[in-house]
N, C-alpha and C. Protein backbone atom coordinates (compact mmCIF):
# COMPACT_ATOMS: atom_id res chain seq x y z
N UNK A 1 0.85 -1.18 0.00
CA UNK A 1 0.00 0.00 0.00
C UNK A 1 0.89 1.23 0.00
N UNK A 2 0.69 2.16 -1.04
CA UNK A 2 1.06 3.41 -0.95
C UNK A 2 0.86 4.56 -0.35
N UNK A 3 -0.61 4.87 0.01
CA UNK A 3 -1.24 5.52 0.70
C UNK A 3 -1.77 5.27 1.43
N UNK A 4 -2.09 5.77 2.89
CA UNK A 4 -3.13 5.62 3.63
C UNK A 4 -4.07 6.38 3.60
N UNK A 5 -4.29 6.98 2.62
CA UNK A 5 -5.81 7.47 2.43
C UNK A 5 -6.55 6.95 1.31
N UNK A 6 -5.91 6.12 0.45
CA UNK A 6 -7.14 5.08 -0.25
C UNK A 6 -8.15 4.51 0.51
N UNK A 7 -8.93 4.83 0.42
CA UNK A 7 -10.25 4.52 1.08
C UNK A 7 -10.44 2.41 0.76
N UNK A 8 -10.66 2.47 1.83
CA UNK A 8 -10.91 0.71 1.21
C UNK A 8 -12.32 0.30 0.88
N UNK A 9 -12.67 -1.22 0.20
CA UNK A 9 -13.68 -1.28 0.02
C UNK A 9 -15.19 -1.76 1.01
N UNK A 10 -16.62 -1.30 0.77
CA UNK A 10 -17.12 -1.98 1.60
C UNK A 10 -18.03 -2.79 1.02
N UNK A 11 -17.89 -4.05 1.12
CA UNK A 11 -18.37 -5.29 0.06
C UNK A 11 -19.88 -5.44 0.11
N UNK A 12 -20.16 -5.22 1.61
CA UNK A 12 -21.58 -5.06 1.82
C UNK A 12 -22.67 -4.26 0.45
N UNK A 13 -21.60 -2.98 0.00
CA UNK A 13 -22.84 -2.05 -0.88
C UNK A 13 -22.29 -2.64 -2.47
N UNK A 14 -21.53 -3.70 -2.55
CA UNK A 14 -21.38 -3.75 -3.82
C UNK A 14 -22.93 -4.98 -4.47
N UNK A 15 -23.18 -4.44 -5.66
CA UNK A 15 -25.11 -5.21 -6.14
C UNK A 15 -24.21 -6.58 -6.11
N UNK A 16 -25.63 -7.55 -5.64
CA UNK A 16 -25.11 -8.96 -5.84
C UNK A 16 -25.41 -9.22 -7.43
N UNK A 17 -25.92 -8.57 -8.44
CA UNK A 17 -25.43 -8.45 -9.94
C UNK A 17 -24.13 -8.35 -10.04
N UNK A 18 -23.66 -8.02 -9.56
CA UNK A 18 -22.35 -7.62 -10.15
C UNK A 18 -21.09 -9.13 -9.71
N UNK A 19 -21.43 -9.39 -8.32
CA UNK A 19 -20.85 -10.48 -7.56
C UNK A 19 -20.55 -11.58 -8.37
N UNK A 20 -21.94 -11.68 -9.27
CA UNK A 20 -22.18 -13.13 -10.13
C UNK A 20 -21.06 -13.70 -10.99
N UNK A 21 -20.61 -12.48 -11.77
CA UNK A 21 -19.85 -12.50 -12.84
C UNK A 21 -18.45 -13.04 -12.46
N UNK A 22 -17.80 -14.05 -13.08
CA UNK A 22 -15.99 -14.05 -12.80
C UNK A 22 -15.18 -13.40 -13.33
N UNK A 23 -15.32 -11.80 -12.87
CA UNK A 23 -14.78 -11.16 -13.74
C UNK A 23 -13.82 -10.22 -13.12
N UNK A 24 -13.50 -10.73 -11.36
CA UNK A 24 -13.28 -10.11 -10.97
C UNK A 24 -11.53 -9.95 -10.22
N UNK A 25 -10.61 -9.04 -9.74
CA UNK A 25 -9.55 -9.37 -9.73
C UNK A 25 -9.29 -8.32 -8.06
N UNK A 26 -7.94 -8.77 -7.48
CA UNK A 26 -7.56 -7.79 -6.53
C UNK A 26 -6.61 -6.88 -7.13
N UNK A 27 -6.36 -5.51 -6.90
CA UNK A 27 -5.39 -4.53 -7.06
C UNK A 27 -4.65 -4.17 -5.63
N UNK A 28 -3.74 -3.20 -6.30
CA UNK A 28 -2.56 -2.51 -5.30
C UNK A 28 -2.07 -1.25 -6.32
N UNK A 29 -2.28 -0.43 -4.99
CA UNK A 29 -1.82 0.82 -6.13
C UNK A 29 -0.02 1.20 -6.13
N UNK A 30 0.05 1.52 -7.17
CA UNK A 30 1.15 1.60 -7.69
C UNK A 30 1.68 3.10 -7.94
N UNK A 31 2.49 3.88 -7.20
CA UNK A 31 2.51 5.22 -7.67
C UNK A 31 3.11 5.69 -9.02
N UNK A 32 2.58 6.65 -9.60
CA UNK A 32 3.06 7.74 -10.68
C UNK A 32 3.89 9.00 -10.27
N UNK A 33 4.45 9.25 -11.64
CA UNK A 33 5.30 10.34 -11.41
C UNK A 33 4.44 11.75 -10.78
N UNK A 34 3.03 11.67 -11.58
CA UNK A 34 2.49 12.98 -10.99
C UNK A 34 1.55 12.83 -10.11
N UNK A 35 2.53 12.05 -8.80
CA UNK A 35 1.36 12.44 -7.50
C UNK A 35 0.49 11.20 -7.41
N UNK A 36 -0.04 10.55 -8.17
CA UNK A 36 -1.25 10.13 -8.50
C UNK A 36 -0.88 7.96 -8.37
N UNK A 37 -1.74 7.81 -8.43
CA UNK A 37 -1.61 5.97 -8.45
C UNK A 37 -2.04 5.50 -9.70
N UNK A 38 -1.67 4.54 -10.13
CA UNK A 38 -2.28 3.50 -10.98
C UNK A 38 -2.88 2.39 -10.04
N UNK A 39 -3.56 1.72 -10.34
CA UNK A 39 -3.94 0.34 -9.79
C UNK A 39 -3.65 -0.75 -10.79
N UNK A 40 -2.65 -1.41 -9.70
CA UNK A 40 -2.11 -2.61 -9.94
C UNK A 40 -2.75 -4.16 -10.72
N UNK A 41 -3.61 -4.70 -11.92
CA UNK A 41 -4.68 -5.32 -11.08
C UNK A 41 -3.60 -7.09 -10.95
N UNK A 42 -4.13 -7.55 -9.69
CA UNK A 42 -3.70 -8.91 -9.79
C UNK A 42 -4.68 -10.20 -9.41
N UNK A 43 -3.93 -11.28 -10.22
CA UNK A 43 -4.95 -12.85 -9.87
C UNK A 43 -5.23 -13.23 -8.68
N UNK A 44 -6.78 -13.12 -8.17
CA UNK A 44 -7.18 -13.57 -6.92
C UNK A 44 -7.03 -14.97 -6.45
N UNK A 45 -6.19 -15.30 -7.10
CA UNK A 45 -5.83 -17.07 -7.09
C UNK A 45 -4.35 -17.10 -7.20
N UNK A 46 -3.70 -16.45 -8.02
CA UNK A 46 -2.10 -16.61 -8.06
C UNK A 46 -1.25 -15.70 -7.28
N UNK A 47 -2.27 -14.60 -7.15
CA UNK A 47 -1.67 -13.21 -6.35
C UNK A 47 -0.23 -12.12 -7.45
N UNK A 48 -0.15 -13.34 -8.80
CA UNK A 48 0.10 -12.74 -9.92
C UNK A 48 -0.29 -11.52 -10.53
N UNK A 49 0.54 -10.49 -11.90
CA UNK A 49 -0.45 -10.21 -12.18
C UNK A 49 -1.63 -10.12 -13.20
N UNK A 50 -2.53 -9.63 -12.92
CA UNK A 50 -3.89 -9.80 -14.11
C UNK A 50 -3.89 -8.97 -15.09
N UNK A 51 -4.33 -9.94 -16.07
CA UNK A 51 -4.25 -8.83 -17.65
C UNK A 51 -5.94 -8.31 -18.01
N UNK A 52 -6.25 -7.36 -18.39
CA UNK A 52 -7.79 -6.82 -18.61
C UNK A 52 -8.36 -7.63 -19.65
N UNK A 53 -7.38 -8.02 -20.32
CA UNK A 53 -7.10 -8.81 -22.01
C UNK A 53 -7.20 -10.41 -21.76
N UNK A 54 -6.88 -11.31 -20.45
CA UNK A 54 -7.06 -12.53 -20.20
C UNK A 54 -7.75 -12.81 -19.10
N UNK A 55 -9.25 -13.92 -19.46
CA UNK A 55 -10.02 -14.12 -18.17
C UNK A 55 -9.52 -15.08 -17.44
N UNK A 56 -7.94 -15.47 -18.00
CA UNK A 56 -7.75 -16.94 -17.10
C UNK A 56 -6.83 -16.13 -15.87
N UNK A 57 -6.73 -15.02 -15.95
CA UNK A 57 -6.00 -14.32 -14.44
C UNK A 57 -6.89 -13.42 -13.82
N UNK A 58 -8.42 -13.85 -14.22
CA UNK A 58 -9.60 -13.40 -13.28
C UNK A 58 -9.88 -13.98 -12.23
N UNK A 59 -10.95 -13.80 -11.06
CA UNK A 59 -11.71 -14.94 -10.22
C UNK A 59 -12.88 -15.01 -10.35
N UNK A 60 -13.52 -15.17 -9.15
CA UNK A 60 -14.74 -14.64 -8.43
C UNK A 60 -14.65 -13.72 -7.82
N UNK A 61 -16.01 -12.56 -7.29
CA UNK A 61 -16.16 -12.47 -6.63
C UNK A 61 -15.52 -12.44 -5.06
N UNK A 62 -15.66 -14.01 -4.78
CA UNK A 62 -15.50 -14.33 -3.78
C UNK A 62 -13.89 -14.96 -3.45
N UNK A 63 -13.27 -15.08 -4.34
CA UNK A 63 -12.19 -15.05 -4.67
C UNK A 63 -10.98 -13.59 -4.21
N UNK A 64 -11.98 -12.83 -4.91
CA UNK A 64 -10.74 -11.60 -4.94
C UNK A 64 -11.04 -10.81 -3.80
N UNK A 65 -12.17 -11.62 -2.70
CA UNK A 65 -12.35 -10.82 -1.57
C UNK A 65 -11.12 -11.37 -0.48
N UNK A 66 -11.70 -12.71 -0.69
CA UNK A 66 -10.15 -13.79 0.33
C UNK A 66 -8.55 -13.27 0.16
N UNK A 67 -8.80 -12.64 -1.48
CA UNK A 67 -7.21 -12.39 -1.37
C UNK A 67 -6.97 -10.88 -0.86
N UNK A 68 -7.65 -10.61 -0.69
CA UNK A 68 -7.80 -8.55 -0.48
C UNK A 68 -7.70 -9.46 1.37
N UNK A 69 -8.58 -9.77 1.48
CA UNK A 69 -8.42 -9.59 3.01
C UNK A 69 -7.12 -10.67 3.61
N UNK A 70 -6.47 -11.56 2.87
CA UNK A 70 -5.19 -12.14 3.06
C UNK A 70 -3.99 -11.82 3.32
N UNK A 71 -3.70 -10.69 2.12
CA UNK A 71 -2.97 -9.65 1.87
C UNK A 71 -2.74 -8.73 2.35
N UNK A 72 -1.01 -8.54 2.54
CA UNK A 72 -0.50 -7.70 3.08
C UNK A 72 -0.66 -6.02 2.32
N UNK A 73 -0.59 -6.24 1.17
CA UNK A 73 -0.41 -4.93 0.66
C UNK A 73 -1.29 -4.42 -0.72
N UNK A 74 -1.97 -5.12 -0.53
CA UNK A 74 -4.14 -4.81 -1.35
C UNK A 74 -4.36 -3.64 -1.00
N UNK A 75 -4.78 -3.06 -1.84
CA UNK A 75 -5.52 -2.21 -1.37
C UNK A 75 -6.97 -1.84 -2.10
N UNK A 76 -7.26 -3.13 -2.56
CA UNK A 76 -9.04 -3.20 -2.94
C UNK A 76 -9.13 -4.22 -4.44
N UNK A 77 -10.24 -4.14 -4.79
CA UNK A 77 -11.09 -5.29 -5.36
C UNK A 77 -11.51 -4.52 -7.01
N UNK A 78 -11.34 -5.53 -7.99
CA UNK A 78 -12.01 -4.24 -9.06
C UNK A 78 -13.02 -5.27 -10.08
N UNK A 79 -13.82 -4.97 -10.45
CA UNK A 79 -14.46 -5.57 -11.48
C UNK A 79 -14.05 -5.42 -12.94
N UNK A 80 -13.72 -6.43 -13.88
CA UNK A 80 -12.81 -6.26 -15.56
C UNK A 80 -14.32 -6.21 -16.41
N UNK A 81 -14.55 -4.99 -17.09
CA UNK A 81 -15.43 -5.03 -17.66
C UNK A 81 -14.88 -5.76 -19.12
N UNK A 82 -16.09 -6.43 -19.96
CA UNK A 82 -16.00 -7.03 -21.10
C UNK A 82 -16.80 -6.72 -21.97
N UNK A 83 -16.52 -7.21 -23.47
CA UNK A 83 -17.92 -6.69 -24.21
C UNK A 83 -19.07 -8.05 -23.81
N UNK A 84 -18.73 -8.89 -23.15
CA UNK A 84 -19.50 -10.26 -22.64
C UNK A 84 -21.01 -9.83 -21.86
N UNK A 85 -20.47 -8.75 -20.84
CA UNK A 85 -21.11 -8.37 -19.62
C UNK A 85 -22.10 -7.59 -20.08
N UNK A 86 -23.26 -6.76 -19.66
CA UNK A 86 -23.94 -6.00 -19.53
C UNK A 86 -23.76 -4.62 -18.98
N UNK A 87 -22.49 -4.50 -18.98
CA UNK A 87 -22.25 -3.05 -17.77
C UNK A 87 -21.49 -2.53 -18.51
N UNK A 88 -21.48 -1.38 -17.68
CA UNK A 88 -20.32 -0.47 -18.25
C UNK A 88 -19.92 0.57 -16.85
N UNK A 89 -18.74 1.83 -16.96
CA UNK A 89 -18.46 2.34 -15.86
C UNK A 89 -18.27 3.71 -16.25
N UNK A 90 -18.74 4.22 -15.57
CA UNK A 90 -18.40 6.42 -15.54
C UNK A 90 -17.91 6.39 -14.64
N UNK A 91 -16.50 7.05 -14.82
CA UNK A 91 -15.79 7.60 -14.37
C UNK A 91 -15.96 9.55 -13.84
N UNK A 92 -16.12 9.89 -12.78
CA UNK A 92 -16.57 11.28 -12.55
C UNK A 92 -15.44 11.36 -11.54
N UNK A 93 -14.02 12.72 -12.39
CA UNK A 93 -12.85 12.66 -11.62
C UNK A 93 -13.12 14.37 -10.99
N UNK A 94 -12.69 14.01 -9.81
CA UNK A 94 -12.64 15.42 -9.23
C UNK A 94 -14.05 16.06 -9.26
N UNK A 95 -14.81 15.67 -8.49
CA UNK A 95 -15.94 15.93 -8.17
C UNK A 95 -16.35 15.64 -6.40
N UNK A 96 -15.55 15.04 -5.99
CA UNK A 96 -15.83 15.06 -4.24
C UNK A 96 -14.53 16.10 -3.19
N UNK A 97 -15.05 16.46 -2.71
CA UNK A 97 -14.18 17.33 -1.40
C UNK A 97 -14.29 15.92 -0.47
N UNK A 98 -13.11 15.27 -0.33
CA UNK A 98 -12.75 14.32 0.52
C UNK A 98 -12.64 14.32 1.99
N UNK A 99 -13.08 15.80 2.19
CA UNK A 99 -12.95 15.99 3.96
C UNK A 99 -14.07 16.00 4.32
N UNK A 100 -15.17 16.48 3.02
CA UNK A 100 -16.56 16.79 3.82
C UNK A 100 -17.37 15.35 2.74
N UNK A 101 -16.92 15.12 1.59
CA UNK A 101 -17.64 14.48 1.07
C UNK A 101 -18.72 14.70 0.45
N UNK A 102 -18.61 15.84 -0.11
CA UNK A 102 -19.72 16.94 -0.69
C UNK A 102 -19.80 16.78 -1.83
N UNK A 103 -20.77 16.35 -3.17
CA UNK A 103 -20.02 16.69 -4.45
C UNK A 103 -20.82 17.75 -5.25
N UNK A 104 -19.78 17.82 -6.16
CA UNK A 104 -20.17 19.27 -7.44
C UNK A 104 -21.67 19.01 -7.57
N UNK A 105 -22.19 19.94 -7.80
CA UNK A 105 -23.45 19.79 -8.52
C UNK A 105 -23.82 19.20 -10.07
N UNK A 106 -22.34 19.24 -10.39
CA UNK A 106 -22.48 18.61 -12.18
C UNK A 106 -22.69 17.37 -11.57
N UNK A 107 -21.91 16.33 -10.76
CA UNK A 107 -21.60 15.41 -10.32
C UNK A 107 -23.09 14.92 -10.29
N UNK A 108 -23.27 15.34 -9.07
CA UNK A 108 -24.39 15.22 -8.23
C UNK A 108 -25.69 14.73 -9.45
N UNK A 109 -26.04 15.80 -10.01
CA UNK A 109 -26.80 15.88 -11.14
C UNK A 109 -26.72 14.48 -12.44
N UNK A 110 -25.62 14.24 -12.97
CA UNK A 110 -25.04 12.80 -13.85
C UNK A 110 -25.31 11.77 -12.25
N UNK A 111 -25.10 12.10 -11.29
CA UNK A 111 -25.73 10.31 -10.57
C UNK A 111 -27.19 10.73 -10.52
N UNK A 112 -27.49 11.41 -10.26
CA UNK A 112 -29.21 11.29 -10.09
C UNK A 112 -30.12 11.00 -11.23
N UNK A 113 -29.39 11.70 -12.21
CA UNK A 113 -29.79 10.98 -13.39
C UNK A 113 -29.78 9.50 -14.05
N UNK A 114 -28.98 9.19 -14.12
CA UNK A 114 -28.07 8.15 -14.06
C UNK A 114 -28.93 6.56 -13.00
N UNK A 115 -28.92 7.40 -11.86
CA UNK A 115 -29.75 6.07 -10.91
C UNK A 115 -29.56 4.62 -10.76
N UNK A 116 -27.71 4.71 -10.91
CA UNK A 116 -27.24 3.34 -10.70
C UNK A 116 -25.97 3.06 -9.92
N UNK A 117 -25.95 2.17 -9.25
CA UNK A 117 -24.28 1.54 -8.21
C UNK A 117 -24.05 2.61 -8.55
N UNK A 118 -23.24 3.73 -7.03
CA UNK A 118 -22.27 4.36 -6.89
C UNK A 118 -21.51 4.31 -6.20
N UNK A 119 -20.32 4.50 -6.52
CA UNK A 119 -19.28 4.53 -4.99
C UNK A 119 -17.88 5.47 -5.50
N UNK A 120 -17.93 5.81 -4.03
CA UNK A 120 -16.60 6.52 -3.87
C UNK A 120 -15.07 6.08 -4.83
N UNK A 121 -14.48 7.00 -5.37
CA UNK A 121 -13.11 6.47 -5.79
C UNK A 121 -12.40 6.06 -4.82
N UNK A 122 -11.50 5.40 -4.82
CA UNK A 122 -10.44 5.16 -3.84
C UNK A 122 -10.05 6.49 -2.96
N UNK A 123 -9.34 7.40 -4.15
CA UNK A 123 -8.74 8.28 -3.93
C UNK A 123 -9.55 9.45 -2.80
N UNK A 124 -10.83 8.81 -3.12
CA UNK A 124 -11.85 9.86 -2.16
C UNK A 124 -12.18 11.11 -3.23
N UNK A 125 -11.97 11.24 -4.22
CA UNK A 125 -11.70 12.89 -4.47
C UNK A 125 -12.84 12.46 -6.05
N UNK A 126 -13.30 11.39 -6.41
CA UNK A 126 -14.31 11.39 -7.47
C UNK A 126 -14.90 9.98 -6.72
N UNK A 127 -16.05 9.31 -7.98
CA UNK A 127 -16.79 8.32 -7.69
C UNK A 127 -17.13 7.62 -9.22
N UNK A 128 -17.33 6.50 -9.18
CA UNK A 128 -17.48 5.47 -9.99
C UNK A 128 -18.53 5.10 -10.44
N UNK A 129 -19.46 5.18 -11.35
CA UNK A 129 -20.84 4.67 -11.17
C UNK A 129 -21.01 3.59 -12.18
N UNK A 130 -21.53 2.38 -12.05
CA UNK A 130 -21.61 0.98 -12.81
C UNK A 130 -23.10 1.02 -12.81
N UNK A 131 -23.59 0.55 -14.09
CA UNK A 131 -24.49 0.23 -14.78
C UNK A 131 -25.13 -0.52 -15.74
N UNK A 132 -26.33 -1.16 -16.44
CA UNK A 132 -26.37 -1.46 -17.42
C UNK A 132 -26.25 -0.55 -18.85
N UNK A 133 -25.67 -1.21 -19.63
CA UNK A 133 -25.66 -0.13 -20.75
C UNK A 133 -24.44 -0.29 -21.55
N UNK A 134 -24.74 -0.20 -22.95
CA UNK A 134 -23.33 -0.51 -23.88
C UNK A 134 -22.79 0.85 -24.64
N UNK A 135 -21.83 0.86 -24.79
CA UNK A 135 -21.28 2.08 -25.43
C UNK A 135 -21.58 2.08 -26.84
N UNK A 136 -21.65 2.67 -27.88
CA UNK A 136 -21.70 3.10 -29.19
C UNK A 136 -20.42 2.60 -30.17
N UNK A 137 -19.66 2.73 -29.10
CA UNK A 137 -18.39 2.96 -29.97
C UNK A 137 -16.89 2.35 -28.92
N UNK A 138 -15.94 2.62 -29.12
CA UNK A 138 -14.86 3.08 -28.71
C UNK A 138 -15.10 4.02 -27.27
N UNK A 139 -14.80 3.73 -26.15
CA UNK A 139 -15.17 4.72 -25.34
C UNK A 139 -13.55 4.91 -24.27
């Protein structure tokens, strides 16, 4: 772990839709030159790491929870979207004040609309929202 302010995950609010799928892997963030993390992702079975591109270094679910909570230096759980799945993910960066947890009103406005799984970024400072729905194109 790089930071101690990556927020960790709470498994409880993640949809049991989403659980179903084996699509899922543990990360560790990895720092960048500017400040910022990448996430690591790795095999909830090999503790290797996972490619976005191969489902044979995916798990379960329930898999990549055992290894997050095994692990010394996890710092959370991610779902590999596919064109297989039904979902997709918005990304909304820099939209939360991480002390109060307040967000923009643009923000605010795209989830209410929107009306699907949200959660906090790691970083605390945006949020993630997963849904049904396919992209057009290239996204």
């Amino acid at each position: 772990m790089i930071d101690n302010n990556i927020l960790k995950p709470i498994f409880n609010n993640i949809p049991e839709e989403l659980k179903q799928w084996n699509q899922w892997v543990a990360w560790k963030a990895e720092p960048r030159e500017n400040g910022k993390f990448a996430k690591l992702p790795l095999n909830p079975n090999t503790g290797g790491n996972a490619a976005v591109n191969d489902p044979s270094t995916w798990g379960t679910y329930e898999e990549s929870v055992v290894h997050y909570n095994n692990g010394t230096d996890l710092d959370g759980i991610g779902f590999v979207f596919t064109d297989d799945d039904p979902f997709l993910g918005i990304d909304l960066d820099d939209c939360r004040d991480p002390e109060t947890g307040e967000l923009a009103d643009w923000a605010r406005e795209i989830i209410d609309i929107i009306g699907s799984y949200t959660e906090v970024s790691p970083s605390g400072t945006g949020v993630k929202i997963l849904c049904r729905g396919q992209l057009d194109g290239p996204g």
